[in-house]
C-alpha atoms as a PDB file:
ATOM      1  CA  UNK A   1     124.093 142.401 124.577  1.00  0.00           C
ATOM      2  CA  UNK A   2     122.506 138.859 125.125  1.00  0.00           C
ATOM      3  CA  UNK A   3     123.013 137.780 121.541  1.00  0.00           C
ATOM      4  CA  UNK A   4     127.075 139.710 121.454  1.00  0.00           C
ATOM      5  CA  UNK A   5     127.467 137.437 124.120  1.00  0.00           C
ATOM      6  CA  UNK A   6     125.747 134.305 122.287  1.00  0.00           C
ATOM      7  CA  UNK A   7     127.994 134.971 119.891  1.00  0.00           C
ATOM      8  CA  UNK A   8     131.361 135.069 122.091  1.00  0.00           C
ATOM      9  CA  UNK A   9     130.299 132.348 123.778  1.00  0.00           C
ATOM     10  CA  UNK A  10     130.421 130.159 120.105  1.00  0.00           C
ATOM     11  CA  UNK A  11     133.453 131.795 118.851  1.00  0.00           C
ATOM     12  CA  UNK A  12     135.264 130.926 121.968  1.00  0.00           C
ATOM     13  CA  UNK A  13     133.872 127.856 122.842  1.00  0.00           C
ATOM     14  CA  UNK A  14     134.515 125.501 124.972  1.00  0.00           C
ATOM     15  CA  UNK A  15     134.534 128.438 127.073  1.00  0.00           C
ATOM     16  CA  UNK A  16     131.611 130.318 128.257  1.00  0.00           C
ATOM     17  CA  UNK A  17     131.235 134.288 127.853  1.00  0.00           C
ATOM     18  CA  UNK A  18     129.592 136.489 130.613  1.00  0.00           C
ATOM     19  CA  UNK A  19     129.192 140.063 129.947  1.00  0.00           C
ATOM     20  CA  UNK A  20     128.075 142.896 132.610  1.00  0.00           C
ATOM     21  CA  UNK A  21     128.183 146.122 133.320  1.00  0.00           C
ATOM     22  CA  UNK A  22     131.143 147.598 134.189  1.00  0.00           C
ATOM     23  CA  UNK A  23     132.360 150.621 136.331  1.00  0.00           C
ATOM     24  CA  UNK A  24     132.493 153.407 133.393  1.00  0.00           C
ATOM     25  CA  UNK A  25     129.661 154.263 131.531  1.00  0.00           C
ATOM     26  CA  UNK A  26     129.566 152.609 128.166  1.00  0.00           C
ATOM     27  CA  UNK A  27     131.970 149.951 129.125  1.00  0.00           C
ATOM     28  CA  UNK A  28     130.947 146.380 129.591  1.00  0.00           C
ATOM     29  CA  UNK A  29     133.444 143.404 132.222  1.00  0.00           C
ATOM     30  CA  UNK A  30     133.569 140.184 130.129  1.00  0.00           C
ATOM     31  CA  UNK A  31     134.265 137.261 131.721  1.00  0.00           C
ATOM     32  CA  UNK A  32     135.727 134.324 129.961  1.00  0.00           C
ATOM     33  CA  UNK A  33     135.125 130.785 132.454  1.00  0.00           C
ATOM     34  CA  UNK A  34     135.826 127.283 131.521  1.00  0.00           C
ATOM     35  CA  UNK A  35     133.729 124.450 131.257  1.00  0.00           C
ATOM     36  CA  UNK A  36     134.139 123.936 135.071  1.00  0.00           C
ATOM     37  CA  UNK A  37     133.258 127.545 135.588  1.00  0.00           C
ATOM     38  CA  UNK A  38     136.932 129.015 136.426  1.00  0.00           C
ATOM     39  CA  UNK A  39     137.408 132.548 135.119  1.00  0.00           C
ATOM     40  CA  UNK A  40     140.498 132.795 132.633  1.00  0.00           C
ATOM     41  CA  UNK A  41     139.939 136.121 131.187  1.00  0.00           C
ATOM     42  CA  UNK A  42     138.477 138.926 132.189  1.00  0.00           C
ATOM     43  CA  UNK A  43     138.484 142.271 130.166  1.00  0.00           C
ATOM     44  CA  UNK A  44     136.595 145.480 129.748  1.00  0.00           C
ATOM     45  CA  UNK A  45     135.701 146.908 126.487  1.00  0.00           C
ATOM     46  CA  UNK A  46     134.108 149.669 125.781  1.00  0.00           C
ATOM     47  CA  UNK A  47     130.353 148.504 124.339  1.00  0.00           C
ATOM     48  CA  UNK A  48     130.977 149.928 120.754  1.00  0.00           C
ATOM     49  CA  UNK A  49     133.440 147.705 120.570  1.00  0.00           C
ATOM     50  CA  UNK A  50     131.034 144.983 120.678  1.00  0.00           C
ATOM     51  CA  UNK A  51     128.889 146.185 118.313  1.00  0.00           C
ATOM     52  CA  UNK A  52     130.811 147.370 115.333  1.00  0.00           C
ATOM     53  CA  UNK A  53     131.543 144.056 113.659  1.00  0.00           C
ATOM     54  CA  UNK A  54     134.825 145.149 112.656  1.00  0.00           C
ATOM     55  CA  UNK A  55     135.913 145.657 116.039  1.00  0.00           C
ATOM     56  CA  UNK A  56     134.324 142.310 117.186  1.00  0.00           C
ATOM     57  CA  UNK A  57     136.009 140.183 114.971  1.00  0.00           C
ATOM     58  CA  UNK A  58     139.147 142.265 116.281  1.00  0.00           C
ATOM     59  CA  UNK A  59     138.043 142.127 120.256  1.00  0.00           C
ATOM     60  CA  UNK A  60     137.541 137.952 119.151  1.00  0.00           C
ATOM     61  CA  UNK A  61     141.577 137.755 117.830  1.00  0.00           C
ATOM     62  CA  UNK A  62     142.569 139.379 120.800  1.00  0.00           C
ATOM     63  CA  UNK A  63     140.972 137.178 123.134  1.00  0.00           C
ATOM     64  CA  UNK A  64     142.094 134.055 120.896  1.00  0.00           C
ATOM     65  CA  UNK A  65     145.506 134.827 121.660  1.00  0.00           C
ATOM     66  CA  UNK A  66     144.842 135.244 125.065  1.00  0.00           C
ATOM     67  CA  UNK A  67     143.081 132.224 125.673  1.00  0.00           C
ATOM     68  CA  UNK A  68     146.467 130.503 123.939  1.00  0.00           C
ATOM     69  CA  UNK A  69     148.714 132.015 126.309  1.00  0.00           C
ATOM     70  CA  UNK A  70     146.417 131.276 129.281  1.00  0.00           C
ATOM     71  CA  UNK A  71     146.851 127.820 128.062  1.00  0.00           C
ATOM     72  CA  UNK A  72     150.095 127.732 127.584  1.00  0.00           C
ATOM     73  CA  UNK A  73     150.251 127.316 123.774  1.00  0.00           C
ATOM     74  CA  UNK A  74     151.558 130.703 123.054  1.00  0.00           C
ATOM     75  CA  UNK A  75     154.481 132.442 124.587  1.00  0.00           C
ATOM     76  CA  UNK A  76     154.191 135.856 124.959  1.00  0.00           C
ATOM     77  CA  UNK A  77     157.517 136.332 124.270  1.00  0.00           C
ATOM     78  CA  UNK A  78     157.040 134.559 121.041  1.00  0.00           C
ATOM     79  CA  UNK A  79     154.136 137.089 120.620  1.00  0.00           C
ATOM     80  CA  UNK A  80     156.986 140.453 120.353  1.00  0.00           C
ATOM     81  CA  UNK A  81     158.967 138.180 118.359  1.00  0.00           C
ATOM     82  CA  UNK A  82     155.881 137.746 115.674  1.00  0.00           C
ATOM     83  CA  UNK A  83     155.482 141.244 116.258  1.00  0.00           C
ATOM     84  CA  UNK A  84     159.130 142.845 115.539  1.00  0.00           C
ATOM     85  CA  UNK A  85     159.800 140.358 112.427  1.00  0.00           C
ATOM     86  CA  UNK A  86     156.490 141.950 111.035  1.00  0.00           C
ATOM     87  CA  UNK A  87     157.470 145.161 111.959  1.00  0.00           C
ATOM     88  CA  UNK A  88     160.699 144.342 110.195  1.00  0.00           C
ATOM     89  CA  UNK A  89     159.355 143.322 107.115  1.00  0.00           C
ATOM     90  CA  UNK A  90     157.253 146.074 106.218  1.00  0.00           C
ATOM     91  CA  UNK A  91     160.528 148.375 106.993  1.00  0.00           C
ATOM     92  CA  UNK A  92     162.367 146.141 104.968  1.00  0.00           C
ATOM     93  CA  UNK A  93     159.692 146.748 101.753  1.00  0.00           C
ATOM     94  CA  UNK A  94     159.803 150.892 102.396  1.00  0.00           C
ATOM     95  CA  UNK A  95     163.318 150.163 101.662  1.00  0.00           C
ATOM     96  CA  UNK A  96     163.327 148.846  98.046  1.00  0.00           C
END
């Protein structure tokens, strides 16, 4: 886990990554601070999650847009909106 959360830690930086145990078995709390050591974020995952890269780079997006709506740079109203357009266009291609 020390080196899943080395590698948080870059991917999100300027903010720092903590990961501990959490309450379940075979999930993991990780705590997203900023440079002055205020937590943001704080999620639990379950561990393979963390360790299927697939799911990593996935658990990284998510917590991307988080960090932008935390920080006031994304909406997350403008997030459904994204959404539903999307959702719209690929009805929109069943349809010709």
């Amino acid at each position: 886990m020390e080196t899943i959360s080395q590698l948080l830690s870059e991917a999100l930086a300027p903010y720092q990554v903590v990961l501990s145990p959490a309450g379940r078995e075979a999930h993991v709390m990780l705590v997203v601070s900023d440079p002055l050591g205020s937590t943001v974020l704080a999620r639990e995952f379950h561990r393979i999650q963390l360790e299927d890269t697939r799911s990593l780079t996935d658990v990284v997006d998510g917590l991307h847009r988080d960090l932008m709506v935390a920080e006031g740079r994304l909406e997350p109203s403008m997030i459904a909106a994204l959404r539903h357009a999307a959702a719209h266009r690929g009805y929109a291609a069943t349809l010709r």
